[in-house]
N, C-alpha and C. Protein backbone atom coordinates (compact mmCIF):
# COMPACT_ATOMS: atom_id res chain seq x y z
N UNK A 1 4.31 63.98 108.02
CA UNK A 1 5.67 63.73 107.59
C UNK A 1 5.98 64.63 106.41
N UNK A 2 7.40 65.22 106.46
CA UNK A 2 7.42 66.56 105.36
C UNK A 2 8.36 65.69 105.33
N UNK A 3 8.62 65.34 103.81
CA UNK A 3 9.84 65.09 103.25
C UNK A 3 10.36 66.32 102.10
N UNK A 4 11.18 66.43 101.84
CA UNK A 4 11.63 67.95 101.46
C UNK A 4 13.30 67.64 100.75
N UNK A 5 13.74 68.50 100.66
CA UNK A 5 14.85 69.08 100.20
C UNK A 5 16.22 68.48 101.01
N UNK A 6 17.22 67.61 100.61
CA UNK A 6 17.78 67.01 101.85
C UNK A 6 19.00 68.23 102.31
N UNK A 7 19.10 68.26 103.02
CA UNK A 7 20.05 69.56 103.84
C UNK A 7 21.51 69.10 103.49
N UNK A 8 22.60 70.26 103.80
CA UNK A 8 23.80 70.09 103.30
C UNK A 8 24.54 69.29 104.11
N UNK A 9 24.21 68.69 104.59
CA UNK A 9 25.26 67.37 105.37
C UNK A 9 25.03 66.24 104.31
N UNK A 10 24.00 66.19 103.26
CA UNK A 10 24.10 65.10 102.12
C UNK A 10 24.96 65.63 101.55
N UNK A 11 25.19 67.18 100.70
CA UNK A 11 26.06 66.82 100.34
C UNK A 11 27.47 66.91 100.07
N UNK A 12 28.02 66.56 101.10
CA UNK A 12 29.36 66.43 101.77
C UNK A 12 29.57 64.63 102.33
N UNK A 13 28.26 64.81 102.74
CA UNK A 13 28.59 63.06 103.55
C UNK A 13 28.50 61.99 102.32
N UNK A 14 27.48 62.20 101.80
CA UNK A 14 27.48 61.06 100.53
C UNK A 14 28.97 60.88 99.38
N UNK A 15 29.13 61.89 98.64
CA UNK A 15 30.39 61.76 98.43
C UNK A 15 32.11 61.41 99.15
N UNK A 16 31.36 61.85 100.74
CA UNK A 16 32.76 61.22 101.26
C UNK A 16 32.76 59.94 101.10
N UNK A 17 31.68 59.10 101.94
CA UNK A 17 31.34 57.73 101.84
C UNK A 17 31.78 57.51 100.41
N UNK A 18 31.24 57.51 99.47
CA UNK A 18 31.52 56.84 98.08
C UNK A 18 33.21 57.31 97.44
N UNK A 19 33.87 58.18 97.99
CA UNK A 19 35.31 58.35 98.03
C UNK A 19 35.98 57.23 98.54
N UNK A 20 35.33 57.30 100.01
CA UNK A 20 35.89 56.29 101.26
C UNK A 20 35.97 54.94 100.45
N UNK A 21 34.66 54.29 99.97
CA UNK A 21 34.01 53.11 99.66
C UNK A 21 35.42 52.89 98.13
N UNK A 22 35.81 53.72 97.19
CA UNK A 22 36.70 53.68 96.18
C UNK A 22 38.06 53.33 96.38
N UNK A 23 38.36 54.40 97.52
CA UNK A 23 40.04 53.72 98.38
C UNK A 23 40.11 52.76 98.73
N UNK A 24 39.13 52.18 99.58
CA UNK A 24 39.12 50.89 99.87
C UNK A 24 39.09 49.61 99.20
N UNK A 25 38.11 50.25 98.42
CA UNK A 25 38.18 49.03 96.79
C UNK A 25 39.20 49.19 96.34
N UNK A 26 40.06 49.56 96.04
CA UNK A 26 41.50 50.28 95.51
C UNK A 26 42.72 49.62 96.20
N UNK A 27 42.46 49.38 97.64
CA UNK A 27 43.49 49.05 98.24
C UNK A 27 43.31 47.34 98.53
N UNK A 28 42.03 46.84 98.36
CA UNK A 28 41.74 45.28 98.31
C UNK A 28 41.79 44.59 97.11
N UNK A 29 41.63 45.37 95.90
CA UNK A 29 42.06 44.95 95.01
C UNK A 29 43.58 44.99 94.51
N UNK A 30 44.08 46.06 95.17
CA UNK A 30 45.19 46.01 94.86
C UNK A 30 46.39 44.48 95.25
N UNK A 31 45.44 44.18 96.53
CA UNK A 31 45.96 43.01 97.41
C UNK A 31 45.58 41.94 96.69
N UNK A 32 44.56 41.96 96.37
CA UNK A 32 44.32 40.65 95.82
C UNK A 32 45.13 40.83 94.64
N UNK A 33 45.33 41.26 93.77
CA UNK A 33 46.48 40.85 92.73
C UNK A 33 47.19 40.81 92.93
N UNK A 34 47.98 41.30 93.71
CA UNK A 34 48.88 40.79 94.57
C UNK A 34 49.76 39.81 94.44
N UNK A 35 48.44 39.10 95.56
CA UNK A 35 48.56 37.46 96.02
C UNK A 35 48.19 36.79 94.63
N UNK A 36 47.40 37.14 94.16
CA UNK A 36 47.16 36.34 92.86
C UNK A 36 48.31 35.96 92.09
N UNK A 37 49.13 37.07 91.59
CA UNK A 37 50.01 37.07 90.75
C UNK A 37 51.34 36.64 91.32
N UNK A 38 51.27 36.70 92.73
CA UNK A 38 52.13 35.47 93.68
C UNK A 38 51.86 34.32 93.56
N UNK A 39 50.35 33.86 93.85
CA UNK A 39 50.24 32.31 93.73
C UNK A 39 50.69 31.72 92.64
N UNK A 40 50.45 32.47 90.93
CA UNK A 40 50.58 32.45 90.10
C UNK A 40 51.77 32.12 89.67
N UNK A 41 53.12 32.78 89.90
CA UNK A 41 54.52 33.07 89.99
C UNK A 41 54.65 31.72 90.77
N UNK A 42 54.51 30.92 92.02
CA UNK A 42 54.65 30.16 92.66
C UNK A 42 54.50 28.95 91.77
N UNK A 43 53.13 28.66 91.36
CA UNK A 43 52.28 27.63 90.48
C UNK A 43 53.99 27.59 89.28
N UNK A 44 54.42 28.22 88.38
CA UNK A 44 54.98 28.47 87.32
C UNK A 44 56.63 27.52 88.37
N UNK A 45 56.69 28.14 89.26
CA UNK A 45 58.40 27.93 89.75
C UNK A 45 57.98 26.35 89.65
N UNK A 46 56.97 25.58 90.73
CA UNK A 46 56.88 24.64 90.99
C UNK A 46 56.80 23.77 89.74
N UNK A 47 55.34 23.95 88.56
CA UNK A 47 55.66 23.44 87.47
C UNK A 47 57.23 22.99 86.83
N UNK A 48 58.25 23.86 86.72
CA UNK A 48 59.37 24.20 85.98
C UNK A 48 60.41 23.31 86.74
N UNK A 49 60.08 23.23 88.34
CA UNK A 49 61.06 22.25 88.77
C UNK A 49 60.17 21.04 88.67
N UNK A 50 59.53 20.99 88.40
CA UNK A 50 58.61 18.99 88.24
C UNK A 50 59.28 18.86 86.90
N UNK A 51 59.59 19.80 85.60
CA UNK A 51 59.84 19.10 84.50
C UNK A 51 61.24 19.15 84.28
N UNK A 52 61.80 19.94 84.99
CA UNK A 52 63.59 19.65 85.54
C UNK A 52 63.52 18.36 85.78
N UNK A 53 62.91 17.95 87.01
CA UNK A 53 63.22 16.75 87.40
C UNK A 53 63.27 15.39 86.49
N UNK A 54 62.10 15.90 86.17
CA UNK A 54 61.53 14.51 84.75
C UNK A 54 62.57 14.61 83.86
N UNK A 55 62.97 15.68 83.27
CA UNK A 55 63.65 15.20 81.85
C UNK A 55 65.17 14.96 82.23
């Protein structure tokens, strides 16, 4: 078994992958705050009409 020098398809392929792997994190996080800061916004409306009601 010769292990050696890794040939130029590493490096091109590794950095794509870890490009690839960044957009994607990029675009799921982007979603999740999102929705977060929707649920969030939601939580606040609902609060605000419970203490309408009460007072």
């Amino acid at each position: 078994m010769d292990i050696g020098v890794p040939n130029a398809a590493h490096f091109v392929f590794i950095p794509a992958v870890l490009i690839v792997g960044v957009v994607v994190g990029w675009i799921l996080g982007s979603r999740a705050a999102q929705d977060a800061m929707a649920s969030e916004m939601r939580k606040r409306e609902e609060r605000a009409k419970r203490t309408e009601r009460s007072a």
